[in-house]
C-alpha atoms as a PDB file:
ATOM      1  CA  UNK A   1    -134.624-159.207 -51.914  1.00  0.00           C
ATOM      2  CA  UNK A   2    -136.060-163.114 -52.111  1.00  0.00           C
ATOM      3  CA  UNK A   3    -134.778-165.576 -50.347  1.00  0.00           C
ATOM      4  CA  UNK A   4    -135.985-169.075 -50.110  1.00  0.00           C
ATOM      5  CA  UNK A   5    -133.722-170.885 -48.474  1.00  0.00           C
ATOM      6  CA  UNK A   6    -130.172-169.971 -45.716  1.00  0.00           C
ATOM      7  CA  UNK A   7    -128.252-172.570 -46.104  1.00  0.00           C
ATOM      8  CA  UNK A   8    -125.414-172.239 -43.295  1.00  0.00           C
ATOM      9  CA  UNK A   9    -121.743-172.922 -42.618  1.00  0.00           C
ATOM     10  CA  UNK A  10    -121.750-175.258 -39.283  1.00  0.00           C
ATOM     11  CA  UNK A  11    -118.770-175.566 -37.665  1.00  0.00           C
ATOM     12  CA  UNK A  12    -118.133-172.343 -35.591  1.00  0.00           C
ATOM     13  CA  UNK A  13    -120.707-170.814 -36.962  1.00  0.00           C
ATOM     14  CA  UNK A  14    -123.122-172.802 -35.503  1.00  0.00           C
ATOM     15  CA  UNK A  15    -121.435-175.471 -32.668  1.00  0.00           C
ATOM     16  CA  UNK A  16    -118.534-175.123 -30.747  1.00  0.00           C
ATOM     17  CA  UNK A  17    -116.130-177.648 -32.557  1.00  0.00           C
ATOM     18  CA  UNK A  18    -113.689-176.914 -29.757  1.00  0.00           C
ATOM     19  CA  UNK A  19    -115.418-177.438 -26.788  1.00  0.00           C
ATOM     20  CA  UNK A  20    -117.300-180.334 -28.150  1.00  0.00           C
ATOM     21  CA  UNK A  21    -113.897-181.860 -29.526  1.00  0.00           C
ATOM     22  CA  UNK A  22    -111.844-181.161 -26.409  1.00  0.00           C
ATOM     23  CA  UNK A  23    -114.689-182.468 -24.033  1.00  0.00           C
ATOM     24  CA  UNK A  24    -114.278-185.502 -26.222  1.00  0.00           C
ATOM     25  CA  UNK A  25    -110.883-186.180 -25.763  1.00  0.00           C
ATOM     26  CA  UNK A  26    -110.986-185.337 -22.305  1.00  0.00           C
ATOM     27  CA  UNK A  27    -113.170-188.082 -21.157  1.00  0.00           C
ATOM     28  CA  UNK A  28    -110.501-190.486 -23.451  1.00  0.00           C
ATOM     29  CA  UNK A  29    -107.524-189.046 -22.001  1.00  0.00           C
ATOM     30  CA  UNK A  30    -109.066-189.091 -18.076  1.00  0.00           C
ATOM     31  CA  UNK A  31    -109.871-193.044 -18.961  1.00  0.00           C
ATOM     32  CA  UNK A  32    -106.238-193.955 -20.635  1.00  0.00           C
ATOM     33  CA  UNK A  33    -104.376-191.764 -17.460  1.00  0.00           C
ATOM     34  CA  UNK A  34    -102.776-189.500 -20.460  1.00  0.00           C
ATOM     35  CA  UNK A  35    -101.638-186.054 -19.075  1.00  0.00           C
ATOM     36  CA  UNK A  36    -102.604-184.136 -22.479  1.00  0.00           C
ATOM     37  CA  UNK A  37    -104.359-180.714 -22.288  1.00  0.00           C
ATOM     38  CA  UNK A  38    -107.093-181.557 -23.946  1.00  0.00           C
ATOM     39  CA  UNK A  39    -108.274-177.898 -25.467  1.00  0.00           C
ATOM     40  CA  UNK A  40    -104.710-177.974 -27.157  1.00  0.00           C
ATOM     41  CA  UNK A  41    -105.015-181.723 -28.711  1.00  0.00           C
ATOM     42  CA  UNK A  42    -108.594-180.348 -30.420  1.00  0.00           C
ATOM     43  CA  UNK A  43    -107.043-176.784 -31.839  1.00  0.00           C
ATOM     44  CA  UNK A  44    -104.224-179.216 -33.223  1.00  0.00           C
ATOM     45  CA  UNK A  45    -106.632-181.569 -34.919  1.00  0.00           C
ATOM     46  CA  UNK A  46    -108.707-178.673 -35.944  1.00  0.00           C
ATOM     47  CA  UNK A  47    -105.790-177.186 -37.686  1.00  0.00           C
ATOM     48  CA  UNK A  48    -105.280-180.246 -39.814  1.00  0.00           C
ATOM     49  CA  UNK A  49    -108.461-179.445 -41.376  1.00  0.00           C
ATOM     50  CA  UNK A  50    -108.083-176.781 -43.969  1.00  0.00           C
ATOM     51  CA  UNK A  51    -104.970-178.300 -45.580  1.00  0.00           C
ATOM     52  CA  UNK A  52    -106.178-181.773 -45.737  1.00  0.00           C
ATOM     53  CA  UNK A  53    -108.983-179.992 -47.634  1.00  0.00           C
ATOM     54  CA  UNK A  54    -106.278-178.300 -49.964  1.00  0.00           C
ATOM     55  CA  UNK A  55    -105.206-181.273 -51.454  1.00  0.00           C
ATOM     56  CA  UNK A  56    -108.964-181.952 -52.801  1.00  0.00           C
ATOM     57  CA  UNK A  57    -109.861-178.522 -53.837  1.00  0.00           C
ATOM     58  CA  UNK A  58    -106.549-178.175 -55.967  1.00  0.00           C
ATOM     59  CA  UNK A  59    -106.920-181.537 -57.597  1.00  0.00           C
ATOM     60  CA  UNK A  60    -103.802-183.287 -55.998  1.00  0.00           C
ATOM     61  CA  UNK A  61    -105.876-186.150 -54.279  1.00  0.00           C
ATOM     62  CA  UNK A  62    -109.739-187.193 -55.378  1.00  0.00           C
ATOM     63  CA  UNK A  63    -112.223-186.412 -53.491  1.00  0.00           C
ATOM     64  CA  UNK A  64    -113.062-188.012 -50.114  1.00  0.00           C
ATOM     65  CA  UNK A  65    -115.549-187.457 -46.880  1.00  0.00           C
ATOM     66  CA  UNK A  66    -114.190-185.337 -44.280  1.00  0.00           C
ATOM     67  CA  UNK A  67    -114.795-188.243 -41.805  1.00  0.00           C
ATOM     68  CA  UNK A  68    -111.897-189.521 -43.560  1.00  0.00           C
ATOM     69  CA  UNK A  69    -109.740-186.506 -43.526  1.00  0.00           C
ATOM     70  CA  UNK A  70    -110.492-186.068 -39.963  1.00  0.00           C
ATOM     71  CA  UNK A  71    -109.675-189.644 -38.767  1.00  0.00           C
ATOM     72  CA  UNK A  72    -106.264-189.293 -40.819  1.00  0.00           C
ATOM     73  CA  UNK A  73    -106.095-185.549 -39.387  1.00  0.00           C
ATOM     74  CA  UNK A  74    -106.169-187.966 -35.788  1.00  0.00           C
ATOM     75  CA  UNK A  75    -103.582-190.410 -36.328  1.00  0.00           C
ATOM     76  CA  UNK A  76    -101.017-187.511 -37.099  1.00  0.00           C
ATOM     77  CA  UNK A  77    -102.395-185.352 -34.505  1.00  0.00           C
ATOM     78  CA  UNK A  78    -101.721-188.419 -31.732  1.00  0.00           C
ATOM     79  CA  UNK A  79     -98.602-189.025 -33.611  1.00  0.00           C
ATOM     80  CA  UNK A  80     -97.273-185.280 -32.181  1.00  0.00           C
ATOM     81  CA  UNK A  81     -98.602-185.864 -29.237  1.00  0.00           C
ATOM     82  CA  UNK A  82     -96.697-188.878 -28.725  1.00  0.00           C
ATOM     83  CA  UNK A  83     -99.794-191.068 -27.892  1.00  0.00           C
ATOM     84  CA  UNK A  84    -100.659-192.655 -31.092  1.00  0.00           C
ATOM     85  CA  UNK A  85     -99.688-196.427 -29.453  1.00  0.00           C
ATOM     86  CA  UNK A  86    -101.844-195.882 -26.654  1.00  0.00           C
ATOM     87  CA  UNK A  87    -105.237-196.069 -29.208  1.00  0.00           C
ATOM     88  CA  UNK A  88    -106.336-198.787 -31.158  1.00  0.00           C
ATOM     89  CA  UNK A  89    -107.872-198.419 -34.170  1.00  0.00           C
ATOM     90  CA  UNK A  90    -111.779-198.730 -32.332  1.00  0.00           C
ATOM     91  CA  UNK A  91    -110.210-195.531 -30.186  1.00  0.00           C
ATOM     92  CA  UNK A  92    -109.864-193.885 -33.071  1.00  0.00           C
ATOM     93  CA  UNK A  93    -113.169-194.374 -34.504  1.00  0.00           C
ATOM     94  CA  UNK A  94    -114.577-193.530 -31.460  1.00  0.00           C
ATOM     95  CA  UNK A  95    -112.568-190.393 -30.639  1.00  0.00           C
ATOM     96  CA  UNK A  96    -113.305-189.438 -34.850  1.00  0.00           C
ATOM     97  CA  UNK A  97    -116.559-189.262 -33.411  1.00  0.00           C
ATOM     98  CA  UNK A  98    -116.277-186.427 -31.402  1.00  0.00           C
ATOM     99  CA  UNK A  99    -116.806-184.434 -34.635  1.00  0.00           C
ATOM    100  CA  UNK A 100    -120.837-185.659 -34.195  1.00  0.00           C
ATOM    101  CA  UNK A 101    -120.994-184.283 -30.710  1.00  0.00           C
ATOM    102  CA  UNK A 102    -120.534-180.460 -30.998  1.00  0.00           C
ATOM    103  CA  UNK A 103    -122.665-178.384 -28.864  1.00  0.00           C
ATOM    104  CA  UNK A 104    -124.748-175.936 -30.429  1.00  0.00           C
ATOM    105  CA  UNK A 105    -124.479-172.278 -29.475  1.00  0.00           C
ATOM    106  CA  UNK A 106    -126.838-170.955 -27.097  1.00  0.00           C
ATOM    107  CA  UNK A 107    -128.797-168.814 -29.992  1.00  0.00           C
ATOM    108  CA  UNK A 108    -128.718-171.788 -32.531  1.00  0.00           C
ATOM    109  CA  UNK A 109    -131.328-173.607 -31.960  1.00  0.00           C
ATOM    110  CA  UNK A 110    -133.838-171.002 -31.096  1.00  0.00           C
ATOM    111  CA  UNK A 111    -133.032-169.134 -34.238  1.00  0.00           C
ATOM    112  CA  UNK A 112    -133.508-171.700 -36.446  1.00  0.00           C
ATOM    113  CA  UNK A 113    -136.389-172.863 -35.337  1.00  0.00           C
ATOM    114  CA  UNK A 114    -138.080-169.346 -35.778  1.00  0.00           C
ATOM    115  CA  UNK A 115    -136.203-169.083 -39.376  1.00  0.00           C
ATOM    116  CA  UNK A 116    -137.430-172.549 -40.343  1.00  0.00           C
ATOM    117  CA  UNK A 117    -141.081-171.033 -40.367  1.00  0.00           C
ATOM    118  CA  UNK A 118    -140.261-168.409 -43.361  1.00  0.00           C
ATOM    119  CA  UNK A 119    -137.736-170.323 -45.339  1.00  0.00           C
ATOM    120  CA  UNK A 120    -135.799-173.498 -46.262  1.00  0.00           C
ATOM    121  CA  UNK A 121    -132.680-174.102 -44.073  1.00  0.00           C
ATOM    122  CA  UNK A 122    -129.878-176.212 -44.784  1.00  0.00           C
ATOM    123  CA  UNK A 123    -126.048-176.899 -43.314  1.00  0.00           C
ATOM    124  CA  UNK A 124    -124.084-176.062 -46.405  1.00  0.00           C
ATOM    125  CA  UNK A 125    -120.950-177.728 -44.697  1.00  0.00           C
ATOM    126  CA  UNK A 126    -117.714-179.356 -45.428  1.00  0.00           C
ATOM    127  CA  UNK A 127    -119.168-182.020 -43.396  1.00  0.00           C
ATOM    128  CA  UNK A 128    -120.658-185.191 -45.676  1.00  0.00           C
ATOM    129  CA  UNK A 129    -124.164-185.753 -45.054  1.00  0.00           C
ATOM    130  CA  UNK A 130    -123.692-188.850 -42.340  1.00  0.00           C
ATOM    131  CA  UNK A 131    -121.487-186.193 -40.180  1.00  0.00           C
ATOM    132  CA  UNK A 132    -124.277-183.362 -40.330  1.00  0.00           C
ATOM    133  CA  UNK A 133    -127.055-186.196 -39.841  1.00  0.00           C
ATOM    134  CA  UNK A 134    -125.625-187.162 -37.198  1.00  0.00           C
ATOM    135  CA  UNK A 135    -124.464-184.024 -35.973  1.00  0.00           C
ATOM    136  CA  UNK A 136    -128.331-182.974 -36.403  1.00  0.00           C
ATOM    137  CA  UNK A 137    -129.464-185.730 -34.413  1.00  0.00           C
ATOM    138  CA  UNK A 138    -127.358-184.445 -31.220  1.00  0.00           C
ATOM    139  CA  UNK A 139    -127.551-181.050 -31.364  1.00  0.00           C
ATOM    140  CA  UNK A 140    -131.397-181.006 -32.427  1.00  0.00           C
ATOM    141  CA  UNK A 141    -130.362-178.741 -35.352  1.00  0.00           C
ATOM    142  CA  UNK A 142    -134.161-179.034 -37.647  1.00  0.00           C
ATOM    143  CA  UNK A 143    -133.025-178.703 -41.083  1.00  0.00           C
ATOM    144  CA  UNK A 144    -135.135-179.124 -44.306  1.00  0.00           C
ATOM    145  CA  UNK A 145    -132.081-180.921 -46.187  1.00  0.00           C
ATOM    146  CA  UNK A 146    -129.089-181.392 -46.113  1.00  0.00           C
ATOM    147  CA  UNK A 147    -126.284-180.225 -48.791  1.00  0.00           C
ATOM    148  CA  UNK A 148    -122.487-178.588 -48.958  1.00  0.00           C
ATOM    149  CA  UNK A 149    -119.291-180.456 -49.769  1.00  0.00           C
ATOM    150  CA  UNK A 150    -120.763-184.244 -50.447  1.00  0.00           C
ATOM    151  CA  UNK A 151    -123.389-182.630 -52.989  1.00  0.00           C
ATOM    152  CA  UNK A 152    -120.852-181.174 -54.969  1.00  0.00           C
ATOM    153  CA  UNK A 153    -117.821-183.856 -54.378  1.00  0.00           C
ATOM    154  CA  UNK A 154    -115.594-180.653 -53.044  1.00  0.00           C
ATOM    155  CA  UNK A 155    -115.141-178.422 -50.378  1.00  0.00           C
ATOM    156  CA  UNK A 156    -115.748-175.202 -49.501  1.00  0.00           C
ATOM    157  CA  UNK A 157    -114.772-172.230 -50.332  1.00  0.00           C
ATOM    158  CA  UNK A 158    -114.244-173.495 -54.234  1.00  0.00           C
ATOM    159  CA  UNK A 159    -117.202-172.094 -56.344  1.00  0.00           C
ATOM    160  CA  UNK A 160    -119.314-175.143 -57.074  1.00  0.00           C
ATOM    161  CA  UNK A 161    -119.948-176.374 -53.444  1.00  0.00           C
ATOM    162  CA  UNK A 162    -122.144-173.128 -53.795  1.00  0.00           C
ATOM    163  CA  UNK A 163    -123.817-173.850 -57.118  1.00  0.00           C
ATOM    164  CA  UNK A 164    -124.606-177.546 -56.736  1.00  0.00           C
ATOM    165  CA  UNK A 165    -125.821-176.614 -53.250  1.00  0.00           C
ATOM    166  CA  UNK A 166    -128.065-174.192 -55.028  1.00  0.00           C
ATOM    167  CA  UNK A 167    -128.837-176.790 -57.472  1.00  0.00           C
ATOM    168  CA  UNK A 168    -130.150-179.313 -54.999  1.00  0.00           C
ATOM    169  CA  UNK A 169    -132.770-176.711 -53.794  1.00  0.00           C
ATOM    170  CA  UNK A 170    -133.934-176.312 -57.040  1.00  0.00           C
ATOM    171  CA  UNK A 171    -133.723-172.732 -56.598  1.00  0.00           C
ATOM    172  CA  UNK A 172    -130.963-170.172 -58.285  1.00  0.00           C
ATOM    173  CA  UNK A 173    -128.266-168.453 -56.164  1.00  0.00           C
ATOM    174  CA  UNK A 174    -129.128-165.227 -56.068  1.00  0.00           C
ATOM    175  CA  UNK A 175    -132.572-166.648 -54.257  1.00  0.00           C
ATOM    176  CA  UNK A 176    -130.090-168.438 -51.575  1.00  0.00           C
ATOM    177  CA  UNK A 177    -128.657-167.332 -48.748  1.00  0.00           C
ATOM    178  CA  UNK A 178    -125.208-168.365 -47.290  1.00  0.00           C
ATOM    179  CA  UNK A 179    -125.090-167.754 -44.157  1.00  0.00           C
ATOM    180  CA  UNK A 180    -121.490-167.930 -41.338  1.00  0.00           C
ATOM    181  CA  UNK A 181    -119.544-166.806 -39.072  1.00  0.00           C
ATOM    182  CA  UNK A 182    -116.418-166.895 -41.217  1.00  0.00           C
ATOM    183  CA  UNK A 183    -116.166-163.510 -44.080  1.00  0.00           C
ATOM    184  CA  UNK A 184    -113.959-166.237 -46.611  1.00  0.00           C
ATOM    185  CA  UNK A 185    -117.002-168.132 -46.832  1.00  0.00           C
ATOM    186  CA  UNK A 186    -119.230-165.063 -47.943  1.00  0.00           C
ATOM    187  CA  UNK A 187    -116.713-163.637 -50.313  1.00  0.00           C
ATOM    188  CA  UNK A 188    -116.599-167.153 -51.901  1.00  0.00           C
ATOM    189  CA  UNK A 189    -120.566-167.338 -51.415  1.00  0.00           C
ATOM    190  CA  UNK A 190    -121.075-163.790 -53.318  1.00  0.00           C
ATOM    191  CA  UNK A 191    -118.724-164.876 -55.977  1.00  0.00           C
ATOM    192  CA  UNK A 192    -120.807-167.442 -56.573  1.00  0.00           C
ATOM    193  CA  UNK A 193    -123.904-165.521 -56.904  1.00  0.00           C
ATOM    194  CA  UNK A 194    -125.605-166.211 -53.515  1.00  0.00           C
ATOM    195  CA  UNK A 195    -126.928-163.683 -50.996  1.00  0.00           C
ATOM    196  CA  UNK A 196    -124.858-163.520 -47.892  1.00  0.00           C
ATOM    197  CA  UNK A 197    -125.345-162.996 -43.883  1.00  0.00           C
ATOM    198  CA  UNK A 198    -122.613-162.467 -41.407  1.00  0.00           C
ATOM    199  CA  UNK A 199    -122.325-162.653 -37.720  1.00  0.00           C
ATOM    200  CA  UNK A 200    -119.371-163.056 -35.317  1.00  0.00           C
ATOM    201  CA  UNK A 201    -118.478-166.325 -32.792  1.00  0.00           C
ATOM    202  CA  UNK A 202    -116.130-164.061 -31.122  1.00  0.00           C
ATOM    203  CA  UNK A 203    -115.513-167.794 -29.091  1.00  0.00           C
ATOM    204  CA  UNK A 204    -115.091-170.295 -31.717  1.00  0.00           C
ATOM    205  CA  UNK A 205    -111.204-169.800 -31.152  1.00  0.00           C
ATOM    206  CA  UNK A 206    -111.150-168.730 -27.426  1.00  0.00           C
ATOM    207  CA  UNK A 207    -110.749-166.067 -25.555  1.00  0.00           C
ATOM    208  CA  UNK A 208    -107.501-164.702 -28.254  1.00  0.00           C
ATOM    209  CA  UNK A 209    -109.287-164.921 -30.928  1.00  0.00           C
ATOM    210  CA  UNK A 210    -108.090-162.223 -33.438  1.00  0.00           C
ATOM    211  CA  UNK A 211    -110.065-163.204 -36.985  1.00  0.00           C
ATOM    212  CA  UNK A 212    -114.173-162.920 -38.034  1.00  0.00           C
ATOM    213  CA  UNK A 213    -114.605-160.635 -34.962  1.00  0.00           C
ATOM    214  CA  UNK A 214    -116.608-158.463 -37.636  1.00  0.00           C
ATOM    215  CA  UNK A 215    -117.894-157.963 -40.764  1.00  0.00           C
ATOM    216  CA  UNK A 216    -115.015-157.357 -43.156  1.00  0.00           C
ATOM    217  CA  UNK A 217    -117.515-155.912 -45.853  1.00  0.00           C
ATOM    218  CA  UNK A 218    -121.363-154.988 -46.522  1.00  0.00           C
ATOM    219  CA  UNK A 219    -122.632-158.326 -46.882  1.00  0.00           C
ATOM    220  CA  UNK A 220    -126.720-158.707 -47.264  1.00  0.00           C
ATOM    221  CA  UNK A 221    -127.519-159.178 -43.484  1.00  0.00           C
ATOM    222  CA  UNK A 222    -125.200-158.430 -40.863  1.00  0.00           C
ATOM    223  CA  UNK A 223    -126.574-159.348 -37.420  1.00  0.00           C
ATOM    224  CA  UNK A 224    -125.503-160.760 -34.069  1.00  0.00           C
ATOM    225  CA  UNK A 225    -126.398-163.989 -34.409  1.00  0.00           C
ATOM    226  CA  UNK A 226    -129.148-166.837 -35.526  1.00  0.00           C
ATOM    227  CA  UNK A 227    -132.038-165.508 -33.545  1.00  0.00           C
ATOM    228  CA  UNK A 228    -131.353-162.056 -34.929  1.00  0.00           C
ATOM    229  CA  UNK A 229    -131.431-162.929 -38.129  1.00  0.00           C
ATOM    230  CA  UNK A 230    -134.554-164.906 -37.781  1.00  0.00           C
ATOM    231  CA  UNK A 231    -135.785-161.967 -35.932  1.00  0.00           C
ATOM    232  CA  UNK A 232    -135.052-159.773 -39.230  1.00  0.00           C
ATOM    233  CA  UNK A 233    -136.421-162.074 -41.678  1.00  0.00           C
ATOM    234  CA  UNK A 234    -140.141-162.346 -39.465  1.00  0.00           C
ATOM    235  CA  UNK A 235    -140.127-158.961 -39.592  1.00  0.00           C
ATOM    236  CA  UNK A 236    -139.540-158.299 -43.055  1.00  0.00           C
ATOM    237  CA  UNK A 237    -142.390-160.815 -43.645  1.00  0.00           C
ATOM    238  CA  UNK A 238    -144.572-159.201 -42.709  1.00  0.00           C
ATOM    239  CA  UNK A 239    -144.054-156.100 -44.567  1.00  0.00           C
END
């Protein structure tokens, strides 16, 4: 098969949102004396994310950037918590942040680096384009361009966050590539016409994590993780 260009899910699949977004929140809760367990606050926010997403994908609220959802996502989130008066609204901003700050996986970079050389790569995240520039910029993730959820004005997994993804490439989906760590994405992804390549963050959760531990089907390329599959595509190169 010919593929031009992997465009990839990010969070998870390529940075640890939960490290990176507890760390965060740990150095804000050591400098406000709040007794919070920080890994906890982070899965809490995290789990925020999907259903704020909902309410876009089935049509009940326009769509907006997921640094907006997220920053909402935090003012209910500190609201449980029973912190919410002990940030001001620059603390929020700040802490919002943390979403820019997400280490990369110890594979990431090396593999895309070596996959850059054969192909176009792209985030195709949830994240809008500022979030994944910036994100970029920290993590020293080297992508061609940048597309996913503020291309196509919705979210992921709905059907034309693919397509105009695609579309933005210039290149048709069955010449694309998604690529994550997360088998909803690829079922969506090959429903959509686009090639797909699976491999497990067995951590993204920690250490109970129970879902995406393996492939749930044949995708296109099932490896072990970004250098692997860079690994397959030099090789297949060359042939």
């Amino acid at each position: 098969m010919q593929v031009d260009a992997y465009i990839f899910d990010v969070f998870g699949t390529l940075v640890d949102w939960r490290k990176g977004v507890a760390d965060e929140a740990a150095l804000m809760f050591r400098d406000k004396s709040i007794g919070v367990d920080a890994v906890d606050f982070a899965v809490a926010w995290r789990k925020k994310y999907h259903p704020a997403m909902q309410r876009i994908r089935s049509g009940e609220r326009s769509y907006v950037q997921l640094d907006v959802l997220h920053l909402e996502n935090l003012e209910e989130t500190l609201e449980e918590f029973g912190i919410a008066e002990r940030f001001s609204a620059d603390d929020k901003q700040a802490l919002n942040h943390a979403w820019e700050k997400l280490p990369p996986w110890p594979d990431t970079m090396p593999g895309l680096t070596e996959l850059k050389k054969h192909a176009i790569i792209a985030p195709c995240s949830n994240g809008s384009i500022a979030l994944m520039a910036r994100l970029a910029k920290f993590a020293g993730l080297p992508w061609d361009a940048i597309v996913g959820a503020d291309i196509a004005h919705n979210y992921k997994p709905e059907r034309e966050t693919y397509l105009a993804s695609c579309a933005a490439l210039r290149l048709p989906p069955e010449r694309v590539m998604m690529v994550a760590a997360h088998n909803n994405d690829l079922v969506a992804a090959r429903a959509a016409g686009l090639r797909t390549g699976f491999f497990p963050r067995p951590g993204e959760h920690g250490p109970n994590q129970s879902t995406d531990l393996k492939a749930d089907t044949h995708w296109d390329v099932v490896c072990r993780d970004v250098a692997q599959l860079a690994e397959i595509v030099a090789i297949a190169d060359r042939i």
